[in-house]
Protein backbone atom coordinates (compact mmCIF):
# COMPACT_ATOMS: atom_id res chain seq x y z
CA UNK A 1 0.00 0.00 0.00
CA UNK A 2 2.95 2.00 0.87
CA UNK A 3 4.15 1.75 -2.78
CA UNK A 4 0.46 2.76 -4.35
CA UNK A 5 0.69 5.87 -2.11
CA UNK A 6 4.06 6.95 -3.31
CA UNK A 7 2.92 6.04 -7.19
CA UNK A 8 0.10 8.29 -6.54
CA UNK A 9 1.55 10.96 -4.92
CA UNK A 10 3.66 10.95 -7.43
CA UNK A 11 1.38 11.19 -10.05
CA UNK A 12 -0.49 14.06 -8.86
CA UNK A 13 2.97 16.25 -8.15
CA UNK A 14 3.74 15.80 -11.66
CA UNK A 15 0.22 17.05 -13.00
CA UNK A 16 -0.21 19.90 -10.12
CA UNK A 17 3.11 21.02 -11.16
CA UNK A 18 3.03 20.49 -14.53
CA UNK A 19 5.81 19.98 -17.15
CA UNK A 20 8.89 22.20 -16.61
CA UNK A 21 10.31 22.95 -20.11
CA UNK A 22 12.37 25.99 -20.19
CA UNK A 23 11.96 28.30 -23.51
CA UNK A 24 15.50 28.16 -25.50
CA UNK A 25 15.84 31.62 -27.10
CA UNK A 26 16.87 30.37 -30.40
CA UNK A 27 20.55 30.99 -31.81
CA UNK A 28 20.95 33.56 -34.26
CA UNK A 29 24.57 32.04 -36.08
CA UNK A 30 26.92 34.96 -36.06
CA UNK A 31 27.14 35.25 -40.00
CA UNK A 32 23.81 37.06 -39.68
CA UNK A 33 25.09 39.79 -37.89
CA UNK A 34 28.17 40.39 -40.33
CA UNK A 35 27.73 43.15 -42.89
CA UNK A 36 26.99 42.72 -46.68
CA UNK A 37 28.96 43.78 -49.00
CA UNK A 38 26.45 45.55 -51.41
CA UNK A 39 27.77 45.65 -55.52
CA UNK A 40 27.58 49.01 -57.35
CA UNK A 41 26.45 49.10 -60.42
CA UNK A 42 28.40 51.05 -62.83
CA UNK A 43 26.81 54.68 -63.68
CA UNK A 44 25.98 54.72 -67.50
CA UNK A 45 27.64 57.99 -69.72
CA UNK A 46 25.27 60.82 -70.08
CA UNK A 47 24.72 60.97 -74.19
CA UNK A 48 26.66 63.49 -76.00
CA UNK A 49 25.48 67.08 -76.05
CA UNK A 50 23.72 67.73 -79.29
CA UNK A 51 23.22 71.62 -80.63
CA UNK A 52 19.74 72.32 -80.44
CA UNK A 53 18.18 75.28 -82.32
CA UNK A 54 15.45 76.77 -80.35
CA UNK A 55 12.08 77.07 -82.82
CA UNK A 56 10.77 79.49 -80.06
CA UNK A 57 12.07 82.43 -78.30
CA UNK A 58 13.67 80.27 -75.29
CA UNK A 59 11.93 81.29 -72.09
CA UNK A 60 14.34 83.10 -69.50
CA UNK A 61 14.92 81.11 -65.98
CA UNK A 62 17.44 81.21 -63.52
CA UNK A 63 19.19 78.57 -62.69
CA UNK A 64 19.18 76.78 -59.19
CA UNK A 65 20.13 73.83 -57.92
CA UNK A 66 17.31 71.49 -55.80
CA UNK A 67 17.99 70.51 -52.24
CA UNK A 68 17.91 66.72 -51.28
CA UNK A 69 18.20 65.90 -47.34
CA UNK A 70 20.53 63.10 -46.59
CA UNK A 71 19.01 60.34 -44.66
CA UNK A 72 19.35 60.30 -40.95
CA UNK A 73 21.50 58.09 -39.21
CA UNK A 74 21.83 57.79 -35.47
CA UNK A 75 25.14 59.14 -35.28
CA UNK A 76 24.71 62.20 -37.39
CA UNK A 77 22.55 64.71 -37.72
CA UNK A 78 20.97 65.59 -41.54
CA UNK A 79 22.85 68.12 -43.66
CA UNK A 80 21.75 69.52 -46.90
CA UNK A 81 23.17 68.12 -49.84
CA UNK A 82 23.26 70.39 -53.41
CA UNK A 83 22.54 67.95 -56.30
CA UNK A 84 24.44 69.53 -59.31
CA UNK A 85 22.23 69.78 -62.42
CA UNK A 86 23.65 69.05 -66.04
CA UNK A 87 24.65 71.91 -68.14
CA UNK A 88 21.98 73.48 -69.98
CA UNK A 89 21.83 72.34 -73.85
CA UNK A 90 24.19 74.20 -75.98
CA UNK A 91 22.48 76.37 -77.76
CA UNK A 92 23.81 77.61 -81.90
CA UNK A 93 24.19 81.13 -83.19
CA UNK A 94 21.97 81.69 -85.72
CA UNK A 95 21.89 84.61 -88.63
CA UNK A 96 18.33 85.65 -88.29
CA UNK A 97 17.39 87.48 -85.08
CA UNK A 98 14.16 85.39 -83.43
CA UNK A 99 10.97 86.21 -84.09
CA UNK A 100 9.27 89.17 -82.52
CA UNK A 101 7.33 87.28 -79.15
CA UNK A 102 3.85 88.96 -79.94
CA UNK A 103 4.08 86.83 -83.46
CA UNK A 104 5.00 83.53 -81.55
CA UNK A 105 2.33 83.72 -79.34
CA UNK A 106 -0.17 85.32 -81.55
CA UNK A 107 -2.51 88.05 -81.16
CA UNK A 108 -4.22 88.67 -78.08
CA UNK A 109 -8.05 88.86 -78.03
CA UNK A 110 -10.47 89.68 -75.63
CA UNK A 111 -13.00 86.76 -76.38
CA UNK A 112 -16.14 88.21 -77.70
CA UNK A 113 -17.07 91.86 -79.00
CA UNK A 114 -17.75 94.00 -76.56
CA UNK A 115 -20.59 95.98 -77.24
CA UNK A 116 -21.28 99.43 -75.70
CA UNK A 117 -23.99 97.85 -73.64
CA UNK A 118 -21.17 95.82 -71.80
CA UNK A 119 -18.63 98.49 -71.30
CA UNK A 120 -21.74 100.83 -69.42
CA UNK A 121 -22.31 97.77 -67.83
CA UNK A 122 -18.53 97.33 -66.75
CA UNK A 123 -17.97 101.30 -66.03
CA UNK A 124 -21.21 101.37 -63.45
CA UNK A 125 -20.32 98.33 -61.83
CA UNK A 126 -16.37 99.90 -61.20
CA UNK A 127 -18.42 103.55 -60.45
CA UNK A 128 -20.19 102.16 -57.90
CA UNK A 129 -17.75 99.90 -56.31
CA UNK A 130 -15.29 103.09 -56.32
CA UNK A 131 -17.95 104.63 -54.55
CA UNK A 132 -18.55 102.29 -51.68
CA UNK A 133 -14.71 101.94 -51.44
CA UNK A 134 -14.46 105.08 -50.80
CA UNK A 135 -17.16 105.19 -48.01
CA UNK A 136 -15.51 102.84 -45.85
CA UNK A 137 -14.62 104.00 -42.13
CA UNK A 138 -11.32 103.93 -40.90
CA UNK A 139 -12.53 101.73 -38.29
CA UNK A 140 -13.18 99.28 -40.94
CA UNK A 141 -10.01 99.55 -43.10
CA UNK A 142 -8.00 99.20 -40.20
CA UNK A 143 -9.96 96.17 -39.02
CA UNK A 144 -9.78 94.57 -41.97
CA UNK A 145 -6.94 95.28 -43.82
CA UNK A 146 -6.47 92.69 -45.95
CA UNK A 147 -9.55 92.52 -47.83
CA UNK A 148 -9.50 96.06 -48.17
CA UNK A 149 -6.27 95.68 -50.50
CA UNK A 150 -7.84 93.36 -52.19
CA UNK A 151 -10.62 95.23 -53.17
CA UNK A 152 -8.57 97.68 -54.09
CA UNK A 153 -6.50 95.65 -56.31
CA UNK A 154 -9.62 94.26 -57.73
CA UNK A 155 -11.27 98.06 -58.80
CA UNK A 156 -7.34 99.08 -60.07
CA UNK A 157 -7.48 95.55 -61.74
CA UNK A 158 -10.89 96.23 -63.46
CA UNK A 159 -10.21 100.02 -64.65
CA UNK A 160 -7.35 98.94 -66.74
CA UNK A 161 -9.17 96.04 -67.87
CA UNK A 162 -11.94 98.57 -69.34
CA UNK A 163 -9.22 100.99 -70.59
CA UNK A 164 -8.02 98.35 -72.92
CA UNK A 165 -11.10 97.25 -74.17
CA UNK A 166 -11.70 93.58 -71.93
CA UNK A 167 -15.71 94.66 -70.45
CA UNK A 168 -16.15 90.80 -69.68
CA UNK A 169 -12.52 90.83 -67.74
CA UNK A 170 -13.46 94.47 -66.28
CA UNK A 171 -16.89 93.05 -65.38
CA UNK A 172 -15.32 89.89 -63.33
CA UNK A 173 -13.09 92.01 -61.53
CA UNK A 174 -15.22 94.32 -60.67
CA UNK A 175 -17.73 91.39 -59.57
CA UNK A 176 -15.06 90.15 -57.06
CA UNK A 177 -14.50 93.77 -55.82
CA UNK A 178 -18.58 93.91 -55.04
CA UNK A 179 -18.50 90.49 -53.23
CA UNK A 180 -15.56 91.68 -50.87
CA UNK A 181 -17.10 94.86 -50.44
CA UNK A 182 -20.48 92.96 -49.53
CA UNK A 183 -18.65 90.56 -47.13
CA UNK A 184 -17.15 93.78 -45.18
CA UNK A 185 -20.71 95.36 -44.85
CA UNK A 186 -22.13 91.90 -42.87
């Protein structure tokens, strides 16, 4: 009986406890950690300049190079780095001086005929904008500042646009100049 009592006793220290397998953190083999050598590829030649002979008046820019940001590391800290830009094309002399720009780009229209209808239309409208420009208090200009340039720009914008002719341009400005001027009077 003695013998049953140990077998048993036995037993039930082995399922209270349980099984007792310790986790093995698994082995990483040091080759893992080495560095790789990487393989450059070897940077093609940029083609040959070739003389190109502008059709157009070329267009005038400035030239600048872009910023890139080198990527941060945790040792250093990000400095610019200026990417150099190719050359521009070569450009050849030629004999004939280019073309005037108004005949490249054409003549300039305003759209549509404007008939006299439009242009009273477009010269009230800018009257009586002026006029309710001119009524603001100097409360409200100095509230509101910024609108009150724009308005201003607009009404400029849309006198010039008359004096050359453009009603349906002078009528749009002067249409935004009206909607400012309504949003100051709320």
């Amino acid at each position: 009986m003695r013998r049953v009592s140990l077998l048993v006793g036995g037993a039930l220290l082995l399922v209270i406890g349980g099984c007792r397998h310790r986790a093995v953190a698994p082995v990483i083999p040091v080759a893992a950690h080495a560095p790789v050598a990487l393989e450059r590829t070897p940077e093609k030649p940029l083609p040959p300049a070739v003389a190109k002979i502008p059709t157009q008046a070329p267009p005038v820019a400035s030239v600048s190079l872009p910023i890139v940001k080198a990527k941060r590391t945790r040792h250093k800290s990000a400095t610019p780095i200026v990417v150099p830009q190719p050359p521009p094309p070569v450009e050849v002399a030629s004999a004939s001086p280019p073309p005037p720009i108004a005949t490249v780009i054409g003549s300039l229209t305003t759209g549509e005929d404007a008939s006299p209808a439009t242009q009273q239309h477009a010269a009230d409208l800018i009257a009586k904008n002026d006029k309710r420009f001119k009524a603001l208090s100097r409360q409200m200009v100095a509230a509101h500042r910024s609108a009150v340039t724009r308005v201003g720009n607009f009404d400029r914008e849309a006198t010039a646009a008359l004096k050359t002719g453009d009603a349906s341009g002078a009528i749009t400005l002067a249409t935004k100049a009206q909607v400012l001027l309504d949003d100051l009077d709320k």
